[in-house]
C-alpha atoms as a PDB file:
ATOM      1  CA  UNK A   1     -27.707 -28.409 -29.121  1.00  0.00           C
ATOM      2  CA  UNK A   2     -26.638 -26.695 -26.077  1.00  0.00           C
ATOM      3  CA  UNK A   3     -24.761 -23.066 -26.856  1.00  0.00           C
ATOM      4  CA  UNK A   4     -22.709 -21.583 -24.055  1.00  0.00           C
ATOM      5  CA  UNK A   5     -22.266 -17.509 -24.839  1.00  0.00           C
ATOM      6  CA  UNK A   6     -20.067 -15.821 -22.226  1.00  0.00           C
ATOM      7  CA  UNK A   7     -19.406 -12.171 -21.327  1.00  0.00           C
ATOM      8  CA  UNK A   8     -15.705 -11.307 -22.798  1.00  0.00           C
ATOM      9  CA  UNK A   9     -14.155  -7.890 -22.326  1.00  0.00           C
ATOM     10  CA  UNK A  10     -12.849  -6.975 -25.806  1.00  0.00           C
ATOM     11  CA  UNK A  11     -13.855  -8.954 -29.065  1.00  0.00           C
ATOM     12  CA  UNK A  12     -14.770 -12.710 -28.996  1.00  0.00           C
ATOM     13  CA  UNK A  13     -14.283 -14.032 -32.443  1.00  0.00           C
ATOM     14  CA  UNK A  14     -16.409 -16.522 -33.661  1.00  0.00           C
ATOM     15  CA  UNK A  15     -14.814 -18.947 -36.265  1.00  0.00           C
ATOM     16  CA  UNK A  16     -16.215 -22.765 -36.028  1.00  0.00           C
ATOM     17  CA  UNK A  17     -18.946 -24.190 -33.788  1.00  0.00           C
ATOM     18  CA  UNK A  18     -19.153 -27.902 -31.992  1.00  0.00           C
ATOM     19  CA  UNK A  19     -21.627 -29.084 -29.335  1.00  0.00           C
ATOM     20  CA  UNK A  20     -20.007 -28.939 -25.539  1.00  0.00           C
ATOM     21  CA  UNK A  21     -20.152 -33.044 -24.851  1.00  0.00           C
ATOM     22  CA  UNK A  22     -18.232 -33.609 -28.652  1.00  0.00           C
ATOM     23  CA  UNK A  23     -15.663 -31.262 -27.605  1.00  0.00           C
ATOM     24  CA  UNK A  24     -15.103 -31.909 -24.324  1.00  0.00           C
ATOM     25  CA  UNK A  25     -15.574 -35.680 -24.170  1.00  0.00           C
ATOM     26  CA  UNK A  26     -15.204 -37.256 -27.351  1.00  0.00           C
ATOM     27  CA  UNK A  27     -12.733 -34.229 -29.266  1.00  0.00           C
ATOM     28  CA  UNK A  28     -14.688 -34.815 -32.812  1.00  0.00           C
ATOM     29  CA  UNK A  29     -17.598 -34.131 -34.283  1.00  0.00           C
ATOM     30  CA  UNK A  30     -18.917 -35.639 -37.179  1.00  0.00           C
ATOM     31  CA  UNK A  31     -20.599 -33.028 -38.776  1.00  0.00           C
ATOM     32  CA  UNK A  32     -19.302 -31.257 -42.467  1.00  0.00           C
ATOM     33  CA  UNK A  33     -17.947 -28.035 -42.259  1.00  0.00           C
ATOM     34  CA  UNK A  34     -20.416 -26.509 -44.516  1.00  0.00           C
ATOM     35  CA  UNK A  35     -23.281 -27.622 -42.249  1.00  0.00           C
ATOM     36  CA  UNK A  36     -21.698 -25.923 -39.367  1.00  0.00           C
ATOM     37  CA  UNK A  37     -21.108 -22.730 -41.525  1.00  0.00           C
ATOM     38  CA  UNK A  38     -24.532 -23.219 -41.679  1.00  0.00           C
ATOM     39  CA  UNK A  39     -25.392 -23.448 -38.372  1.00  0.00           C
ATOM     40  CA  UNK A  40     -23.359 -20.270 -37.609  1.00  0.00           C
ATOM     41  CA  UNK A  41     -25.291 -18.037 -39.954  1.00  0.00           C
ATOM     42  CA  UNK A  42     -28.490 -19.127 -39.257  1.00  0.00           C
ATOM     43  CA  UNK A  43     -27.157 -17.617 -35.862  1.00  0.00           C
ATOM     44  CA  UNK A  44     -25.613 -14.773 -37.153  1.00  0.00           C
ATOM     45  CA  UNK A  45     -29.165 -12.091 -36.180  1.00  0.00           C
ATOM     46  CA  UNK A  46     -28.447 -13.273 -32.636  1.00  0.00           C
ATOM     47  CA  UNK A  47     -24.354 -12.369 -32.891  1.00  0.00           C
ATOM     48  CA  UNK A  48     -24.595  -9.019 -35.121  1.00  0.00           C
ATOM     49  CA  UNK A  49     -26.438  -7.774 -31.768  1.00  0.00           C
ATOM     50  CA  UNK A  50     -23.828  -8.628 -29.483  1.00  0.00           C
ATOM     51  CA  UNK A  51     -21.212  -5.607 -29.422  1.00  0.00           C
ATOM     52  CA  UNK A  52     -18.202  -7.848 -28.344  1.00  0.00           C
ATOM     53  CA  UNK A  53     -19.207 -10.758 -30.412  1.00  0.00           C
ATOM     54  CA  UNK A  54     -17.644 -11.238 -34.087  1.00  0.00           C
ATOM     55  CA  UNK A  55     -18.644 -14.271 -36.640  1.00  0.00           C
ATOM     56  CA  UNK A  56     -15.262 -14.385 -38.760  1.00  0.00           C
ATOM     57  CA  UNK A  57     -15.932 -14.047 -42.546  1.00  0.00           C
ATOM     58  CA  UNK A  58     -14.763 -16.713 -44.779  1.00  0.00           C
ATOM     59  CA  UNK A  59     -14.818 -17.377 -48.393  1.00  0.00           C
ATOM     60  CA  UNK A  60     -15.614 -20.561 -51.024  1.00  0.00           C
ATOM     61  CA  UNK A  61     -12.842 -21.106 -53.610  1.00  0.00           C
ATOM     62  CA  UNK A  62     -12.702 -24.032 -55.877  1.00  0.00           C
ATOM     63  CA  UNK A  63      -8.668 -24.411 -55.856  1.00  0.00           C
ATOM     64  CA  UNK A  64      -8.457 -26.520 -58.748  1.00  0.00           C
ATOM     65  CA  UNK A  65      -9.213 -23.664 -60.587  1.00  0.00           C
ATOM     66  CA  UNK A  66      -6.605 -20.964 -61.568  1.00  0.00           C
ATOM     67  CA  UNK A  67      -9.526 -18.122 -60.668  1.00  0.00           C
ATOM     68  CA  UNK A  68     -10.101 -19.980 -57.098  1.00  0.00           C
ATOM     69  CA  UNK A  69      -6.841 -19.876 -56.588  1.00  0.00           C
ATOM     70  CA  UNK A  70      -6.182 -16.020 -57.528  1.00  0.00           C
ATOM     71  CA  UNK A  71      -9.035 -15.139 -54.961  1.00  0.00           C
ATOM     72  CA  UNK A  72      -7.317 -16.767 -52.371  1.00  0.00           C
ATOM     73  CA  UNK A  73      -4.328 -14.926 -52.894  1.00  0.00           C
ATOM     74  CA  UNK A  74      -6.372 -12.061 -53.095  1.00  0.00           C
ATOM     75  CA  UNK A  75      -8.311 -12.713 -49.742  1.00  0.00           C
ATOM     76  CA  UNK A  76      -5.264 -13.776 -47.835  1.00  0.00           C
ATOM     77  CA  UNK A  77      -3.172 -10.068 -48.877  1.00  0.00           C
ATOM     78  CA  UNK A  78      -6.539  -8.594 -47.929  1.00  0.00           C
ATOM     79  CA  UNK A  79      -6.278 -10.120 -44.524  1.00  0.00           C
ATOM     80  CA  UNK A  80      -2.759  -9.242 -43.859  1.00  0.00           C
ATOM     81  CA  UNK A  81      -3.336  -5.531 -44.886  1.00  0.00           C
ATOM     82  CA  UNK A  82      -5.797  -5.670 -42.461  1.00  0.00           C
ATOM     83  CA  UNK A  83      -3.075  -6.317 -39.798  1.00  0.00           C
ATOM     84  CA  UNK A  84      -3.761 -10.552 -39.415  1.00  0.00           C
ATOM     85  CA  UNK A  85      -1.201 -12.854 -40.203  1.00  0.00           C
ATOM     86  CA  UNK A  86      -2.980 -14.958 -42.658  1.00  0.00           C
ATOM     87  CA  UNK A  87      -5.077 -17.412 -43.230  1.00  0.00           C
ATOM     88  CA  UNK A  88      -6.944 -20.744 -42.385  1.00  0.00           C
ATOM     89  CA  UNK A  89      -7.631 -23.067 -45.411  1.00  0.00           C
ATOM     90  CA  UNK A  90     -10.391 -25.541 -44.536  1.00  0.00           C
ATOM     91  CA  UNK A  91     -11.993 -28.489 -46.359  1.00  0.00           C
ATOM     92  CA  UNK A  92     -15.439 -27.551 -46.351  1.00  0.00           C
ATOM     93  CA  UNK A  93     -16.730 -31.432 -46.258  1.00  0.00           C
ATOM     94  CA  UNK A  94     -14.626 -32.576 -43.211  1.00  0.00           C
ATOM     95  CA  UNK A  95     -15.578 -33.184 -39.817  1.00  0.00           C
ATOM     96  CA  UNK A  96     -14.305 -31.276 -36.346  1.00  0.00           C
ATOM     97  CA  UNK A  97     -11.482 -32.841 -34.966  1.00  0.00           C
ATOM     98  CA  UNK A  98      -9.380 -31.391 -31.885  1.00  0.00           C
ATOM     99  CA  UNK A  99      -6.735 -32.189 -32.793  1.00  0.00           C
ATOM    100  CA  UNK A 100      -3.910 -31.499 -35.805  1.00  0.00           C
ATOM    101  CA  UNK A 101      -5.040 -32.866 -39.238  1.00  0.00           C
ATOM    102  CA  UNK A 102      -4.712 -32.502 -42.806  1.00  0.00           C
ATOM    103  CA  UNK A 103      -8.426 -30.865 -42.599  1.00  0.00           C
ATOM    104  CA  UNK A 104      -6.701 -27.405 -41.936  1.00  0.00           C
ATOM    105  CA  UNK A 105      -3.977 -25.752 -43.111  1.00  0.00           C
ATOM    106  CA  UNK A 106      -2.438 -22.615 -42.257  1.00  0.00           C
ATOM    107  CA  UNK A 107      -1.371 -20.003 -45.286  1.00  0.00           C
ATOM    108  CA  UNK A 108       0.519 -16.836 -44.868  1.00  0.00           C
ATOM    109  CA  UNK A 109       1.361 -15.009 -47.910  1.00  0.00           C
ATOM    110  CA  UNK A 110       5.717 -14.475 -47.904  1.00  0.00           C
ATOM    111  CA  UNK A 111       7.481 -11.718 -49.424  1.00  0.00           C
ATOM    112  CA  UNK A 112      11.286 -10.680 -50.133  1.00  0.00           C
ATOM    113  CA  UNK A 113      13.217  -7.596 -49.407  1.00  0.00           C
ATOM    114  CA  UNK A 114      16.660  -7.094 -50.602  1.00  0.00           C
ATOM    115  CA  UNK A 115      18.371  -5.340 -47.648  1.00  0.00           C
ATOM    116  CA  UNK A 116      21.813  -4.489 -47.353  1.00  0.00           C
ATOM    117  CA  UNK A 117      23.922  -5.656 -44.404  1.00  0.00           C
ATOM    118  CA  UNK A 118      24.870  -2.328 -42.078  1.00  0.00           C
ATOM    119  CA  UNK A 119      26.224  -4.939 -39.178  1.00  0.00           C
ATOM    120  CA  UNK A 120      26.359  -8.663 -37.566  1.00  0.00           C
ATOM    121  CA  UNK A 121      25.550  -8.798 -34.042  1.00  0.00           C
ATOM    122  CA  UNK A 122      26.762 -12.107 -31.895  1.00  0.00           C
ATOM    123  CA  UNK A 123      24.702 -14.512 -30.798  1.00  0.00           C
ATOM    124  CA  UNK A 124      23.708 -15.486 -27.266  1.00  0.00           C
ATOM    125  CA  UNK A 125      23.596 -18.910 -25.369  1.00  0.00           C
ATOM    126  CA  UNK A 126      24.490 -21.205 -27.387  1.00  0.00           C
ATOM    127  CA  UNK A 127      25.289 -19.153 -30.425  1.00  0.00           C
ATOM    128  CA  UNK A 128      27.693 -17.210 -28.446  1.00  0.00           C
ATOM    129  CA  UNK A 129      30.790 -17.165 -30.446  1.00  0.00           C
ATOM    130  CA  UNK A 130      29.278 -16.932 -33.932  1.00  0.00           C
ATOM    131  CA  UNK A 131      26.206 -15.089 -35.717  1.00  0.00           C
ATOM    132  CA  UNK A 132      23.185 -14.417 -33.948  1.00  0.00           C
ATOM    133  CA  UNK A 133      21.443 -11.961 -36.544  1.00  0.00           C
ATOM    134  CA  UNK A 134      22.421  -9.471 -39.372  1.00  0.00           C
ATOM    135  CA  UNK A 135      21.383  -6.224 -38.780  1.00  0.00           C
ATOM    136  CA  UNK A 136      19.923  -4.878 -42.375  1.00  0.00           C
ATOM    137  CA  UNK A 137      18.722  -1.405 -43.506  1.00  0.00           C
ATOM    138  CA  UNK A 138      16.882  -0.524 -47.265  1.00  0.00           C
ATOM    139  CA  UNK A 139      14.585   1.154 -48.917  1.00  0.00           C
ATOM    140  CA  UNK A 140      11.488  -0.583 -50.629  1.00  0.00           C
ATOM    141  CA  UNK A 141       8.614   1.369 -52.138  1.00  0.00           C
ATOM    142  CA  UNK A 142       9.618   4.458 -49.903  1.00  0.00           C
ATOM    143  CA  UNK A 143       9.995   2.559 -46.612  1.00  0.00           C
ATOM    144  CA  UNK A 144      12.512   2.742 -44.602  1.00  0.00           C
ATOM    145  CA  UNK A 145      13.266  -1.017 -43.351  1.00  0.00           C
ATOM    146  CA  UNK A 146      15.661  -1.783 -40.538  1.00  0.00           C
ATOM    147  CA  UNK A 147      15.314  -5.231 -39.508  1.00  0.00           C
ATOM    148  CA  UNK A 148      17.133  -7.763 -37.410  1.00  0.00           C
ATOM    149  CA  UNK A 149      17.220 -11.051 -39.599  1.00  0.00           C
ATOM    150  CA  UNK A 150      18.478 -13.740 -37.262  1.00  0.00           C
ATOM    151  CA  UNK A 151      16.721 -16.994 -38.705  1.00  0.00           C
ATOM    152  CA  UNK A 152      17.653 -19.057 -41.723  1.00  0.00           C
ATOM    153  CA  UNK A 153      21.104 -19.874 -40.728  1.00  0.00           C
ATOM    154  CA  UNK A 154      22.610 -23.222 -40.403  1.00  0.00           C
ATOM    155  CA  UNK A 155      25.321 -23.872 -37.824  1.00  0.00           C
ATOM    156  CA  UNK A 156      28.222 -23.696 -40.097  1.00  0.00           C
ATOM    157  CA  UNK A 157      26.691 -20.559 -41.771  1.00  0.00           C
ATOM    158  CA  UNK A 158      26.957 -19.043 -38.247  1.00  0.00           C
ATOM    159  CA  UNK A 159      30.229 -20.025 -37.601  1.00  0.00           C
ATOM    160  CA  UNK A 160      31.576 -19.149 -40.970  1.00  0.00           C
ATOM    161  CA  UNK A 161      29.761 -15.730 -41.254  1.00  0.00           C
ATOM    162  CA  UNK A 162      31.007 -14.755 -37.830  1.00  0.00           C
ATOM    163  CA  UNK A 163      34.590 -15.567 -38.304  1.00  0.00           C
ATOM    164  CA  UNK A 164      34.692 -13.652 -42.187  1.00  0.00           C
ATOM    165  CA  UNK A 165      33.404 -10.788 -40.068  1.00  0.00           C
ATOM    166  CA  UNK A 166      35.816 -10.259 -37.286  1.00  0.00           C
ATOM    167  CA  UNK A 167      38.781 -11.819 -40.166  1.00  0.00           C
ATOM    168  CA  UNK A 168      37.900 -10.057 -42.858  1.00  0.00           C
ATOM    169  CA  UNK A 169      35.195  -8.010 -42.200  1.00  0.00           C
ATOM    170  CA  UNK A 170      33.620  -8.724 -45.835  1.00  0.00           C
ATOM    171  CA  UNK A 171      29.913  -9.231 -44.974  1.00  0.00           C
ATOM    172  CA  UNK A 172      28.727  -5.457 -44.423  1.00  0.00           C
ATOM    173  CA  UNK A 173      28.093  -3.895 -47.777  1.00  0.00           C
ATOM    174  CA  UNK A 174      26.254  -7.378 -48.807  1.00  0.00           C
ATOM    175  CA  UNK A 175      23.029  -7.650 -50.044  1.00  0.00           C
ATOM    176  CA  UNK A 176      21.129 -10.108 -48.319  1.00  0.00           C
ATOM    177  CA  UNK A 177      17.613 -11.265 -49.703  1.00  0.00           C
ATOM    178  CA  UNK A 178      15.513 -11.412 -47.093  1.00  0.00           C
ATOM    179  CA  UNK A 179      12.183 -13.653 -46.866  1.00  0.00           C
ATOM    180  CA  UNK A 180       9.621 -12.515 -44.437  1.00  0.00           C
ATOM    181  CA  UNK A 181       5.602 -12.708 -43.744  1.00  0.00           C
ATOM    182  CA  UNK A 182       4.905  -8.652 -44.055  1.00  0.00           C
ATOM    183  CA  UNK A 183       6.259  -5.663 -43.792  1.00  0.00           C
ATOM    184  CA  UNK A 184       5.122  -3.919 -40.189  1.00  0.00           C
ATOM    185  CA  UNK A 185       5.374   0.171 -39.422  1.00  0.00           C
ATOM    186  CA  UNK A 186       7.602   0.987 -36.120  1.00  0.00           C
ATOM    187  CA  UNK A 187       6.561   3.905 -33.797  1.00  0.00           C
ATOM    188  CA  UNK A 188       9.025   6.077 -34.663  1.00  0.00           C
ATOM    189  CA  UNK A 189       7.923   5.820 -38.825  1.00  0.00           C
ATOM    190  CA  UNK A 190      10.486   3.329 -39.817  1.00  0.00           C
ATOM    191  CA  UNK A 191       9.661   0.123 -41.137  1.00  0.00           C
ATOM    192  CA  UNK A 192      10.688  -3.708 -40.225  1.00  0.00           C
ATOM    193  CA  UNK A 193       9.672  -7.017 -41.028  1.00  0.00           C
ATOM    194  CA  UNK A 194       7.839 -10.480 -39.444  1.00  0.00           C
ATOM    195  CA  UNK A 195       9.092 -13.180 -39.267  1.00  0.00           C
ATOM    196  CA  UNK A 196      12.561 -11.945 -41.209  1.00  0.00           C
ATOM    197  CA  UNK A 197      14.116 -14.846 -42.489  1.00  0.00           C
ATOM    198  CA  UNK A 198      17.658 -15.111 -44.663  1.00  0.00           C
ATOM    199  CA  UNK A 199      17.753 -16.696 -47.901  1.00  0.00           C
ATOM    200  CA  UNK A 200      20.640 -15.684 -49.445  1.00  0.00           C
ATOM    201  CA  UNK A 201      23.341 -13.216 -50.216  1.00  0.00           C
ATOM    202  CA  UNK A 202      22.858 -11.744 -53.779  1.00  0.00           C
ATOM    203  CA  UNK A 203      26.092 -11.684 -55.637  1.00  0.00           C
ATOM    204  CA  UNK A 204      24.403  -9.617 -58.469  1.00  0.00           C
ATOM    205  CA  UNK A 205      23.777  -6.618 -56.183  1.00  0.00           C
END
């Protein structure tokens, strides 16, 4: 098998392998995942020694099993905390393909924040006219989150929201409940979300 290694400025990370000809030519490789995670440790001396070099880390979970499934959640937090935004979840007996499949699956842990709405800003282009995002302010756990939420919307939720505003001006002082991927730290201390995205107002609150 021919390996290509090139010089990179910053960290090259290392999470799959495939010989050049079955990636360039023919896009597949017919080789299990677990033998290539094979392939990539028996390799892993060679990497460890290269400063800008990084073999991912992975994990085996049976997730037919309540306890393979709780270290997945487990692993996939860990990885967020650690600033990434989730997860691959792989089949470990399936081939390379390049291209999408059901092999891989992408999994990003989602929490909710209820915020309270402190202003509705219009929307541009082709939202002009109605909502383009509800400005929303709380505190959760001791942050401070300010946050932008401007997804989740329909059309006629736009339309409506926007005209109860400037009518009636009964959507500040809501609380909206807000769905999002994790909480991030701003510059300045506060806090704000990724990936904010509205689920609901929550009459109870």
């Amino acid at each position: 098998m021919k390996i290509s290694i090139f010089v990179v400025i910053g960290m090259f990370n290392i999470f799959d392998i495939i010989p050049d000809e079955d990636f360039n030519i023919r896009g597949y490789w017919n080789v299990q995942l677990h033998k290539r995670i094979d392939l990539l440790e028996k390799l892993r001396p060679v990497l460890d020694d290269c400063d800008n070099i990084e073999l991912l880390t992975h994990i085996k979970v049976d997730l037919d099993t309540a306890e393979g499934q709780n270290q997945l959640k487990r692993y996939a937090n860990d990885m967020v905390n650690a600033g990434f935004e989730g997860i691959m979840i792989k089949d470990l007996n399936a081939p390379y393909e390049c291209k999408r499949n059901t092999f891989w699956m992408k999994w990003k842990p989602t929490h909710t924040y209820d915020l309270k709405v402190i202003a509705l800003e219009e929307g541009t282009g082709r939202n002009k006219g109605r909502l383009g995002a509800l400005v929303c302010n709380g505190i959760d756990d001791g942050k401070h989150i300010t946050v932008n939420v401007g997804s989740g919307f329909s059309d006629e939720d736009r339309d409506m929201l926007w005209a109860d505003h400037v009518e009636m001006d009964c959507v500040v002082g809501k609380t909206a409940e807000v769905l999002c991927d994790a909480i991030t730290q701003n510059q300045d201390g506060t806090y704000s979300l990724r990936f904010p995205r509205f689920i609901r107002f929550r009459d109870d609150k």
